[in-house]
C-alpha atoms as a PDB file:
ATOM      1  CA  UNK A   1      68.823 182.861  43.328  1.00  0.00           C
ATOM      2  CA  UNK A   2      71.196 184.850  45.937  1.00  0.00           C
ATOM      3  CA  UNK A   3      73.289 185.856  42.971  1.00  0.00           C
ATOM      4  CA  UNK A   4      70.650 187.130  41.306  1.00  0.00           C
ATOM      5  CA  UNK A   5      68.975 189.409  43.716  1.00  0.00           C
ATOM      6  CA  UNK A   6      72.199 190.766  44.840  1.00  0.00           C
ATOM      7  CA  UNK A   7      73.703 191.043  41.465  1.00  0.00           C
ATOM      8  CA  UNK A   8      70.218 193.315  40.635  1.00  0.00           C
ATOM      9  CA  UNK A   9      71.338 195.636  44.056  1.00  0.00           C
ATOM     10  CA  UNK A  10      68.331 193.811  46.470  1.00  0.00           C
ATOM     11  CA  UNK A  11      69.046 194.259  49.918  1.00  0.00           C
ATOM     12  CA  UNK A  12      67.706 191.064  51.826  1.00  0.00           C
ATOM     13  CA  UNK A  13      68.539 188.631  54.540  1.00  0.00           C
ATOM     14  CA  UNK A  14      68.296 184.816  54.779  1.00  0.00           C
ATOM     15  CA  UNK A  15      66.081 183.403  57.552  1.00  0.00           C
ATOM     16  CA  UNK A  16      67.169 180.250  59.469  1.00  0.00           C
ATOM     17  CA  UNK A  17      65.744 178.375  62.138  1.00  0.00           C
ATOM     18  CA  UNK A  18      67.742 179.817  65.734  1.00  0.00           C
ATOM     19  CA  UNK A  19      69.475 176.557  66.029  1.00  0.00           C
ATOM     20  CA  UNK A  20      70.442 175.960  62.024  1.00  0.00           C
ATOM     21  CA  UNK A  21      71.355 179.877  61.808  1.00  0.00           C
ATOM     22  CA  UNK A  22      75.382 179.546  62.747  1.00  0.00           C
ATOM     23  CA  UNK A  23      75.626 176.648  60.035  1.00  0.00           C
ATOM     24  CA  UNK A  24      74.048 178.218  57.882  1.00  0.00           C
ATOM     25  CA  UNK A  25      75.968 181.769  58.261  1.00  0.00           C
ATOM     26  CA  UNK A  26      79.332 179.251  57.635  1.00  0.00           C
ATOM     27  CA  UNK A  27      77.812 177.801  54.683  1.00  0.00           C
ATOM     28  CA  UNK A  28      77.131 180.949  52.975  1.00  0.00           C
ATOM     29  CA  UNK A  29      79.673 183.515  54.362  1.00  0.00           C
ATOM     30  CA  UNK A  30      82.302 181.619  51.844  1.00  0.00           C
ATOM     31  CA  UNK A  31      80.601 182.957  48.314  1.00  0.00           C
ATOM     32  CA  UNK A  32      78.444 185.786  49.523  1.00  0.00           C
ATOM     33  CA  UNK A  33      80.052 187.245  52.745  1.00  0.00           C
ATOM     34  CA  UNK A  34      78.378 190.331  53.185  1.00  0.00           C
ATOM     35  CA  UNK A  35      75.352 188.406  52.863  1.00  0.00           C
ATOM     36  CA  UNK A  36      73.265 188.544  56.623  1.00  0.00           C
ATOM     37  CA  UNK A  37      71.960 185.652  58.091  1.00  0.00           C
ATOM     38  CA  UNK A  38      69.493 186.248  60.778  1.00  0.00           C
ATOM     39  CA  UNK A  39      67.327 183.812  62.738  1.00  0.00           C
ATOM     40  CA  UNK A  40      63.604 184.543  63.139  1.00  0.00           C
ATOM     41  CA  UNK A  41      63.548 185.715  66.621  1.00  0.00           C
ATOM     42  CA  UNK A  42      65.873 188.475  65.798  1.00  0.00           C
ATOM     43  CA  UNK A  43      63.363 189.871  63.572  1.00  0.00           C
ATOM     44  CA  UNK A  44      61.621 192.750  65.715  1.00  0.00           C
ATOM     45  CA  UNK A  45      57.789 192.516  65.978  1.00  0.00           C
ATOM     46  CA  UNK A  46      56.354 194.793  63.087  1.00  0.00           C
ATOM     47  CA  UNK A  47      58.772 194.314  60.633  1.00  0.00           C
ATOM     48  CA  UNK A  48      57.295 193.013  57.394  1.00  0.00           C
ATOM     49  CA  UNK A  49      58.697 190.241  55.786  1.00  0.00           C
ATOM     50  CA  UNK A  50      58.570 189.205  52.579  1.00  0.00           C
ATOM     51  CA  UNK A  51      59.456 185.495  51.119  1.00  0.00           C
ATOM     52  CA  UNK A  52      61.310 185.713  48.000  1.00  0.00           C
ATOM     53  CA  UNK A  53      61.996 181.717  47.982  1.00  0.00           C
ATOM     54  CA  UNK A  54      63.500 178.824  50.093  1.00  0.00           C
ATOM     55  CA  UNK A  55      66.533 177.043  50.019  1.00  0.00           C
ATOM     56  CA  UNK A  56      66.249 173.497  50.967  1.00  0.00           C
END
């Protein structure tokens, strides 16, 4: 699914919980390393965000 949307030129972020965000950012930054992970209090009031899945 992260292929995808970046292979199609989507710019996006993945969400993690604050305290799962650093693992999460280590997980990833190996295949997609421009790829930002951001945790959802560092999402400014106001921005709109919109769910394009989940990774579990």
């Amino acid at each position: 699914m992260i292929r995808t949307h970046m292979d199609q030129g989507h710019q996006f972020a993945l969400v993690a919980a604050p305290d799962a965000r650093p693992y999460v950012r280590m997980v990833t930054e190996r295949l997609f390393a421009t790829l930002p992970v951001l945790s959802h209090v560092e999402i400014a009031r106001g921005v709109h965000v919109k769910s394009l899945g989940t990774i579990s």
